[in-house]
PDB file of N, CA and C in Angstrom:
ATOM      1  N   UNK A   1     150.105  74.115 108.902  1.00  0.00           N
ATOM      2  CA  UNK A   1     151.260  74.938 109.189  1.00  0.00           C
ATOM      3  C   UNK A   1     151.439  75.048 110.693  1.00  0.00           C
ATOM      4  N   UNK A   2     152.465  75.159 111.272  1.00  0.00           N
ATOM      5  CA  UNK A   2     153.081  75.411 112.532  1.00  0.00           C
ATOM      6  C   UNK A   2     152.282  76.652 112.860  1.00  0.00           C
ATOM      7  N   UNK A   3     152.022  76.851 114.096  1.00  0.00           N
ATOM      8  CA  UNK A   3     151.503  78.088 115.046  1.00  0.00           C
ATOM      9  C   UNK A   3     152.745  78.799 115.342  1.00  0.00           C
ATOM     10  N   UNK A   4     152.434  80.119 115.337  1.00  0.00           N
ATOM     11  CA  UNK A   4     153.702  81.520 115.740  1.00  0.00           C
ATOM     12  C   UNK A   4     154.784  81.122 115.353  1.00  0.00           C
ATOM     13  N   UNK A   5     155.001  80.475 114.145  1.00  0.00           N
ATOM     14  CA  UNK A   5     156.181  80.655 113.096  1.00  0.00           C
ATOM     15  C   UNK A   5     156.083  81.446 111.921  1.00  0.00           C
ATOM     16  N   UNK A   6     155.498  82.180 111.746  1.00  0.00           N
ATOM     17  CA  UNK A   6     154.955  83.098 110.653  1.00  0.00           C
ATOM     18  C   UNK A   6     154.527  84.493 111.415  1.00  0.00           C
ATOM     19  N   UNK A   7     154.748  85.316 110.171  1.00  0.00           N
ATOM     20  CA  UNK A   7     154.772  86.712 111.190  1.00  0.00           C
ATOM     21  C   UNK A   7     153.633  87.180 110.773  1.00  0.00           C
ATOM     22  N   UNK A   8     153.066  88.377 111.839  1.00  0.00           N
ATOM     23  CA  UNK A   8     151.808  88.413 111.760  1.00  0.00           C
ATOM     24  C   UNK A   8     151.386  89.696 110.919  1.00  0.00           C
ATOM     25  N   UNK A   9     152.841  90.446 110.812  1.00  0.00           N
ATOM     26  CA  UNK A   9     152.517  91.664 109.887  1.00  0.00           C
ATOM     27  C   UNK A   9     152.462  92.042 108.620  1.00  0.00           C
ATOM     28  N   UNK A  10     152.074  90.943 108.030  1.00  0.00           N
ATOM     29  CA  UNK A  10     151.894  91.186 106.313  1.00  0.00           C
ATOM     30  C   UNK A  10     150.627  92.292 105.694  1.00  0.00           C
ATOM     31  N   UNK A  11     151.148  93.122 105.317  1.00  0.00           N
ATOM     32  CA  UNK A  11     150.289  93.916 104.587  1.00  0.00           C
ATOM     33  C   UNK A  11     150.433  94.526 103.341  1.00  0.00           C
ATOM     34  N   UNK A  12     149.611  95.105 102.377  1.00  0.00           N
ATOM     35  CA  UNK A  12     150.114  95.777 101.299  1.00  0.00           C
ATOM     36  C   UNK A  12     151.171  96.690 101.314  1.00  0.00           C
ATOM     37  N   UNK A  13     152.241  96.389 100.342  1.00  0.00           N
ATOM     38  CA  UNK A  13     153.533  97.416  99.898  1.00  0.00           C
ATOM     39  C   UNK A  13     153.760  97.832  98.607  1.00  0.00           C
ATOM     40  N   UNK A  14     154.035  99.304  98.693  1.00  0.00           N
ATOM     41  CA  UNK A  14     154.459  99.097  96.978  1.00  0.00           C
ATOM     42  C   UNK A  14     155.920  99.283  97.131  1.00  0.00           C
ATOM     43  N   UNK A  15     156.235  98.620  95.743  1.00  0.00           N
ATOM     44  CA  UNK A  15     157.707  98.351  95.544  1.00  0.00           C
ATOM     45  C   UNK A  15     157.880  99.214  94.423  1.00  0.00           C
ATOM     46  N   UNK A  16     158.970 100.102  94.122  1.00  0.00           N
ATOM     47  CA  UNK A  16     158.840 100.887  93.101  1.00  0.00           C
ATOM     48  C   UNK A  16     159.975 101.177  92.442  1.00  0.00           C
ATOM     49  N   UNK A  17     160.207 100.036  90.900  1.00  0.00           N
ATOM     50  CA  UNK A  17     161.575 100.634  90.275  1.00  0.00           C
ATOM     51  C   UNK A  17     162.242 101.561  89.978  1.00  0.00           C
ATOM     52  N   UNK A  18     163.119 102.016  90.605  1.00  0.00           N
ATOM     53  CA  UNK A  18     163.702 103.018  90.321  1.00  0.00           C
ATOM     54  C   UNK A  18     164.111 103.747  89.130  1.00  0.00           C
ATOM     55  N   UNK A  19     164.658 102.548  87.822  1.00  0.00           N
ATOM     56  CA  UNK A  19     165.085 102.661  86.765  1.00  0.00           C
ATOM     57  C   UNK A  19     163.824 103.108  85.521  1.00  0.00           C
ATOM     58  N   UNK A  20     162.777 102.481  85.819  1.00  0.00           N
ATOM     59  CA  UNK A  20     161.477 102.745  85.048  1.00  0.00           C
ATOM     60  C   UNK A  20     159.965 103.118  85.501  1.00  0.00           C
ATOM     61  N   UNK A  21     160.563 103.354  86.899  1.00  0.00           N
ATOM     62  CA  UNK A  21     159.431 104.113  87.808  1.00  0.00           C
ATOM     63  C   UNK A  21     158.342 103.689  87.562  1.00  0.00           C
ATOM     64  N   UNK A  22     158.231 101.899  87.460  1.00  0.00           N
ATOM     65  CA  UNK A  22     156.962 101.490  87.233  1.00  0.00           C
ATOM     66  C   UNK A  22     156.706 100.964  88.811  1.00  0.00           C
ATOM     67  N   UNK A  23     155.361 100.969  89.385  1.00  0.00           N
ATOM     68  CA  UNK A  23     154.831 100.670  90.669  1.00  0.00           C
ATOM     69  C   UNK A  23     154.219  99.585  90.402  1.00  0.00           C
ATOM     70  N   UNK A  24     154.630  98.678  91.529  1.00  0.00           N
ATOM     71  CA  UNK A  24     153.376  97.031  91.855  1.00  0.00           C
ATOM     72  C   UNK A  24     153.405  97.092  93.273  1.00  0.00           C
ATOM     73  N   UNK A  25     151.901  96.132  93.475  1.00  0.00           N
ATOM     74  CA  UNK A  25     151.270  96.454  94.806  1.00  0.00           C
ATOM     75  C   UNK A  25     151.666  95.238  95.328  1.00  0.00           C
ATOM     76  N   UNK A  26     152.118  94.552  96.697  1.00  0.00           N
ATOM     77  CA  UNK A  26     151.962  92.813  96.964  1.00  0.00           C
ATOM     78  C   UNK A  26     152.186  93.223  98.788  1.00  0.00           C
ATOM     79  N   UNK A  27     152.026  91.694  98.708  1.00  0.00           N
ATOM     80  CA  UNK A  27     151.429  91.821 100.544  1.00  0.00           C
ATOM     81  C   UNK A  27     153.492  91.490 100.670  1.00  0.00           C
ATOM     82  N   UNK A  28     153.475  92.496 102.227  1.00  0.00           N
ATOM     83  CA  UNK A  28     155.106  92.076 102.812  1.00  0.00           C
ATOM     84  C   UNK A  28     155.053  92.633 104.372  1.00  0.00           C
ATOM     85  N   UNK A  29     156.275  91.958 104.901  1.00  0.00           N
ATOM     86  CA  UNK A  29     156.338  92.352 106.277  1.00  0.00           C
ATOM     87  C   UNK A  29     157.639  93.413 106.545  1.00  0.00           C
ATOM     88  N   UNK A  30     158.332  93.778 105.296  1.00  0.00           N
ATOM     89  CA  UNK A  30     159.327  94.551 105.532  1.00  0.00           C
ATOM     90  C   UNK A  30     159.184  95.743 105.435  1.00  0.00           C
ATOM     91  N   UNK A  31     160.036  96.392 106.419  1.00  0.00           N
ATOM     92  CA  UNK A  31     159.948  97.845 107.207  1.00  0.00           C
ATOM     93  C   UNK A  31     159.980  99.167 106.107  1.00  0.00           C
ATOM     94  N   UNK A  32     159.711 100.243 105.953  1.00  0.00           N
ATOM     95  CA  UNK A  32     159.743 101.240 105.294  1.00  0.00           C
ATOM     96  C   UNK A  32     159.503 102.329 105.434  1.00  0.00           C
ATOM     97  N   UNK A  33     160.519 103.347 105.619  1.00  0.00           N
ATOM     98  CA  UNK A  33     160.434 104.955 105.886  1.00  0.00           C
ATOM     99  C   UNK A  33     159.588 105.699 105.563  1.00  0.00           C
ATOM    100  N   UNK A  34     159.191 105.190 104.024  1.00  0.00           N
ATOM    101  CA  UNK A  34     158.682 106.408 102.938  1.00  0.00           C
ATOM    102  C   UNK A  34     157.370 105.629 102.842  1.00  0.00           C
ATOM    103  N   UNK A  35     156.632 106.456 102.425  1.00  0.00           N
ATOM    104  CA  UNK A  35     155.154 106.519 102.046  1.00  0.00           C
ATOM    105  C   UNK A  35     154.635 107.081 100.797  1.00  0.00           C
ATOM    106  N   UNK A  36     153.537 106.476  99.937  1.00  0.00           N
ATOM    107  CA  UNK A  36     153.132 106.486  98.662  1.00  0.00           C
ATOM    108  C   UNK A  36     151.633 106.853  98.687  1.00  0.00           C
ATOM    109  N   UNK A  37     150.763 107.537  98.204  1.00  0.00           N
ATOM    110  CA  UNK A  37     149.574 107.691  97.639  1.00  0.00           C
ATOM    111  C   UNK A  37     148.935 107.010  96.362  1.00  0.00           C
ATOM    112  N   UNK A  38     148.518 105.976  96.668  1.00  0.00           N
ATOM    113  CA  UNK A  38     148.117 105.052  95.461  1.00  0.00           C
ATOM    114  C   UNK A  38     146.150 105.559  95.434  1.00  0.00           C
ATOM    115  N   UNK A  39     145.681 105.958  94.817  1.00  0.00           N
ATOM    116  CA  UNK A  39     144.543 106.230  94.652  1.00  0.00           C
ATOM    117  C   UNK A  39     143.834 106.383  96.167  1.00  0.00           C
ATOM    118  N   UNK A  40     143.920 107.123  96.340  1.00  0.00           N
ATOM    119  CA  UNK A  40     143.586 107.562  97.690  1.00  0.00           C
ATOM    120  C   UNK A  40     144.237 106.930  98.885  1.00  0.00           C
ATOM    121  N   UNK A  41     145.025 105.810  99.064  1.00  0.00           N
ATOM    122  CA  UNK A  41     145.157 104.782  99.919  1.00  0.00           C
ATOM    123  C   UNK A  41     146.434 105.265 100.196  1.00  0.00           C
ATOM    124  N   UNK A  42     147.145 105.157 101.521  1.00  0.00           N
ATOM    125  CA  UNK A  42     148.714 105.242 101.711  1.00  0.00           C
ATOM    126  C   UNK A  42     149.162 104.370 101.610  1.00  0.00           C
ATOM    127  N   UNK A  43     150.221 103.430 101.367  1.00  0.00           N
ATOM    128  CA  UNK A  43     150.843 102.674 101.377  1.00  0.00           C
ATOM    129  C   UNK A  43     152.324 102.915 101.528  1.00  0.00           C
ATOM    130  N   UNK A  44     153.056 101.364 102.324  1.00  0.00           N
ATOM    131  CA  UNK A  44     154.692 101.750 102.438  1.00  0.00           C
ATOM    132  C   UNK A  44     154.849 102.113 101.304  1.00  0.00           C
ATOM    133  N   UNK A  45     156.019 102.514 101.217  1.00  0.00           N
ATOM    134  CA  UNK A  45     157.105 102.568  99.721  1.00  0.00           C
ATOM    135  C   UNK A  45     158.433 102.108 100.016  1.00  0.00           C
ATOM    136  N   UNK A  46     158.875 100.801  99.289  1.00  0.00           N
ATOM    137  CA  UNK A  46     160.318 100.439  99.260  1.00  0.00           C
ATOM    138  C   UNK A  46     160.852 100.751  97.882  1.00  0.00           C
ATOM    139  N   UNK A  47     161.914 101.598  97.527  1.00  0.00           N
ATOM    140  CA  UNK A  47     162.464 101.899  96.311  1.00  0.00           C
ATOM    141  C   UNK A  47     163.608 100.627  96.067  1.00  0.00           C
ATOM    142  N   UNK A  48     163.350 100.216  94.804  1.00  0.00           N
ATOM    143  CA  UNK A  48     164.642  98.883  94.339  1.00  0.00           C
ATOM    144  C   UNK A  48     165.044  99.601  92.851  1.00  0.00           C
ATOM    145  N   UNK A  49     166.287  98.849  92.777  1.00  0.00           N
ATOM    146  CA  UNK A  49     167.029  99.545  91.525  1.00  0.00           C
ATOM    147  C   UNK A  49     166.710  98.524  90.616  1.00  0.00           C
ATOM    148  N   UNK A  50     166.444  97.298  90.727  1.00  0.00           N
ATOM    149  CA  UNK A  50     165.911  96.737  89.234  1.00  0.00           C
ATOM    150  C   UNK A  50     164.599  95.377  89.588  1.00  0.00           C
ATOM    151  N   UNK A  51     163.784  95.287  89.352  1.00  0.00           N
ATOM    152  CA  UNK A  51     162.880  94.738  88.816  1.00  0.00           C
ATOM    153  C   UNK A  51     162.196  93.694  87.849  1.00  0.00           C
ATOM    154  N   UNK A  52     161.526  93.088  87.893  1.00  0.00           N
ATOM    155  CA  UNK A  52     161.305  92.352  86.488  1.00  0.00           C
ATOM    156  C   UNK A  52     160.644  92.991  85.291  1.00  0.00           C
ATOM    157  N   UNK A  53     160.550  94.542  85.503  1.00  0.00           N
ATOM    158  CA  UNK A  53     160.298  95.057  84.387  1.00  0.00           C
ATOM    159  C   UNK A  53     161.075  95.725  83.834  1.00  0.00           C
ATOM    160  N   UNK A  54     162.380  95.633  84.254  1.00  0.00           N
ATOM    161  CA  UNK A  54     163.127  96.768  83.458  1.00  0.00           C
ATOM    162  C   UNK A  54     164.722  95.377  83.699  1.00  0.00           C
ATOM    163  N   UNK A  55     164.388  94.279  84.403  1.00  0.00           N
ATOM    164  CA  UNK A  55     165.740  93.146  84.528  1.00  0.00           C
ATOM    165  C   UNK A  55     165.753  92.600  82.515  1.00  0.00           C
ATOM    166  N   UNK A  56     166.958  92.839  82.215  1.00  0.00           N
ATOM    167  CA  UNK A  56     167.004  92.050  80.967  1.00  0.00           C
ATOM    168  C   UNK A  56     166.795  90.947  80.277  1.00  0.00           C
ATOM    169  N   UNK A  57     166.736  90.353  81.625  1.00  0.00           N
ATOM    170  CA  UNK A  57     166.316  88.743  81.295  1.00  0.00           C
ATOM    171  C   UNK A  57     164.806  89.055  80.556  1.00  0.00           C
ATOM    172  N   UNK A  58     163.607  89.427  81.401  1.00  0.00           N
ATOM    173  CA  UNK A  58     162.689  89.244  81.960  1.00  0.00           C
ATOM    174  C   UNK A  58     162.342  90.167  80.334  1.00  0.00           C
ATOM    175  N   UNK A  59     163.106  91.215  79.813  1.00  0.00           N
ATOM    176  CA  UNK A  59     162.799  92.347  79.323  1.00  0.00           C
ATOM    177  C   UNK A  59     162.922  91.739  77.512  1.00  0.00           C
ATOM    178  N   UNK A  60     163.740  90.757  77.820  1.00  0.00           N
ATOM    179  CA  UNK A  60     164.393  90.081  76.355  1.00  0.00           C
ATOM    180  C   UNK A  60     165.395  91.267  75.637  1.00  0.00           C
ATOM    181  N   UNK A  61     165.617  92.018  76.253  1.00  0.00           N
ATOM    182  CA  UNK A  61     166.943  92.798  75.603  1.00  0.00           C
ATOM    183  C   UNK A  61     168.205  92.517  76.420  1.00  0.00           C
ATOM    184  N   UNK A  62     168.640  91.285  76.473  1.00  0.00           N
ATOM    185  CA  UNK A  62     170.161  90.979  76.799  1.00  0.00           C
ATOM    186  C   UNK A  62     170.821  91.079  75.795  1.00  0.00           C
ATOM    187  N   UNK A  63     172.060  90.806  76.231  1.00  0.00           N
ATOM    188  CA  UNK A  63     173.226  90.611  75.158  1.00  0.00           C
ATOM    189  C   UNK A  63     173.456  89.158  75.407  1.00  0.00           C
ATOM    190  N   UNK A  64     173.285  88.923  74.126  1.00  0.00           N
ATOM    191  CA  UNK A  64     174.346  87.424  73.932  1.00  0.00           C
ATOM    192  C   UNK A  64     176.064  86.925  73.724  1.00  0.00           C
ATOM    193  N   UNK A  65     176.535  86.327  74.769  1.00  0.00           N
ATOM    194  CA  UNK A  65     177.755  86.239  74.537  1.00  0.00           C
ATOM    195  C   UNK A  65     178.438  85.288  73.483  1.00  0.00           C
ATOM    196  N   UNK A  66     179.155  85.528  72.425  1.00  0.00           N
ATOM    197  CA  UNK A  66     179.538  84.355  71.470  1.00  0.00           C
ATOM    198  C   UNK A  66     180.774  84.023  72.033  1.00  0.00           C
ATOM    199  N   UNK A  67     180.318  82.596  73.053  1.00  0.00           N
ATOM    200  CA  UNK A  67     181.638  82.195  73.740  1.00  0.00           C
ATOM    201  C   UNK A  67     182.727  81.406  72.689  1.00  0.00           C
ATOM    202  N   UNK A  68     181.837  80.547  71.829  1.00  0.00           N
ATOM    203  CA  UNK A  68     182.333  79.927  70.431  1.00  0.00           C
ATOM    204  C   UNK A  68     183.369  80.767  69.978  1.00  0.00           C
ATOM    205  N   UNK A  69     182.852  81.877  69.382  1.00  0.00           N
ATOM    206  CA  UNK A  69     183.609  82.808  68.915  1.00  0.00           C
ATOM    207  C   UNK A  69     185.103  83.521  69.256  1.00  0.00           C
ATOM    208  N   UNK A  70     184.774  83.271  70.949  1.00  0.00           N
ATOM    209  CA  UNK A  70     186.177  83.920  71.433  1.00  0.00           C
ATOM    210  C   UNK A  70     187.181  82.788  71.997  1.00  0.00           C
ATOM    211  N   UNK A  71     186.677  81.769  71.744  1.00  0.00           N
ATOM    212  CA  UNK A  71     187.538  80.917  71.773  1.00  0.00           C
ATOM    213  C   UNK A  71     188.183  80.596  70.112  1.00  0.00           C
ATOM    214  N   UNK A  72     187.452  80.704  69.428  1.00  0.00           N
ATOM    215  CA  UNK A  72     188.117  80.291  68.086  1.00  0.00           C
ATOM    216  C   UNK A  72     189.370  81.259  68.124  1.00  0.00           C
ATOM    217  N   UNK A  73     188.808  82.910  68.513  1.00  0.00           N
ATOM    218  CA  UNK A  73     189.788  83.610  68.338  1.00  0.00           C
ATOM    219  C   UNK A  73     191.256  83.679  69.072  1.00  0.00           C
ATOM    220  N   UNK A  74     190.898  83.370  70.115  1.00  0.00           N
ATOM    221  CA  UNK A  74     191.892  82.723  70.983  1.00  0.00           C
ATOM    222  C   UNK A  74     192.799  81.765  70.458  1.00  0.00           C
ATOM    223  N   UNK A  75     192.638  80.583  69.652  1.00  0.00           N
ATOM    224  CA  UNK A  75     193.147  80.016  69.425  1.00  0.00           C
ATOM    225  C   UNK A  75     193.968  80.493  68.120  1.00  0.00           C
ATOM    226  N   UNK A  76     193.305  81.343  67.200  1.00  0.00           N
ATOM    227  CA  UNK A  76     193.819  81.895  65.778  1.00  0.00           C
ATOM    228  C   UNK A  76     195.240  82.792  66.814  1.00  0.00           C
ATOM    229  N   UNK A  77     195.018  83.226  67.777  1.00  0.00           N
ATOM    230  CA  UNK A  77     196.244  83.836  68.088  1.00  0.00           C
ATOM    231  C   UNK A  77     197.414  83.379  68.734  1.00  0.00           C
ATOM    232  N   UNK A  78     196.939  82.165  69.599  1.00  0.00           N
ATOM    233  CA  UNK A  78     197.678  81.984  70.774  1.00  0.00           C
ATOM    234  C   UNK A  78     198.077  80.225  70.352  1.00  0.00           C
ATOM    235  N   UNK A  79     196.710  79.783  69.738  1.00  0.00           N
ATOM    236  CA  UNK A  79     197.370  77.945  69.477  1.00  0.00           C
ATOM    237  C   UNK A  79     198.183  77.509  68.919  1.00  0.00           C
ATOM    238  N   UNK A  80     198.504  78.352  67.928  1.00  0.00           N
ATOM    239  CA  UNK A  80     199.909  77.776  66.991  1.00  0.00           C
ATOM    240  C   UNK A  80     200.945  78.244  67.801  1.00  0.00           C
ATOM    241  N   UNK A  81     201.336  78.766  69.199  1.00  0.00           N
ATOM    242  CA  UNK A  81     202.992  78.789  69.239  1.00  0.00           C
ATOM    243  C   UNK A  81     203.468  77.508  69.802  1.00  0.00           C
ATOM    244  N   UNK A  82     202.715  76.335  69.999  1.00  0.00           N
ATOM    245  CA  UNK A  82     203.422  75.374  70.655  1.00  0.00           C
ATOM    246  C   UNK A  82     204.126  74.667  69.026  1.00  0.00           C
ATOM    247  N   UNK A  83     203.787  74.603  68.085  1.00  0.00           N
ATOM    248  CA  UNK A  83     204.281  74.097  66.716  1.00  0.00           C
ATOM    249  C   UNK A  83     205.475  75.170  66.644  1.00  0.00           C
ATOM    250  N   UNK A  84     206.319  74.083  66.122  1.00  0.00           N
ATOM    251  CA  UNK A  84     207.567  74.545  65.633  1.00  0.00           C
ATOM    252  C   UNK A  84     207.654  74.247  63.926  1.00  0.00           C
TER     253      UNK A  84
END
């Protein structure tokens, strides 16, 4: 790797969903106001509104879109006016 292209301040952060107030720990260099008590230890705190524990993908409760479907319907309404 290249010398002094990488920053030198990586340290533990917690990141903490907002939506399911679940906490994970990982190394980062970005800035943060607030502060957390994780078992005795301080750590930053960055608050995010969604996560991979509460993102739908990730969660398997999406909705599925039936694009099939709204096109058929589309057409039951709208395809027959070109016929005379």
């Amino acid at each position: 790797m290249k010398q002094g292209i990488h920053p030198e301040n990586y340290r533990p952060v917690v990141f903490k969903d907002m939506s399911n107030e679940e906490t994970f720990i990982t190394r980062s260099t970005i800035t943060a106001k607030e502060t957390i008590d994780i078992d005795g230890v301080t750590y930053p705190l960055i608050k995010v509104e969604i996560s991979s524990s509460s993102h739908p993908f990730y969660t398997g409760k999406q909705k599925l879109v039936d694009t099939a479907g709204r096109v058929d319907k589309f057409m039951s309404r709208y395809g027959n006016r070109t016929k005379k």
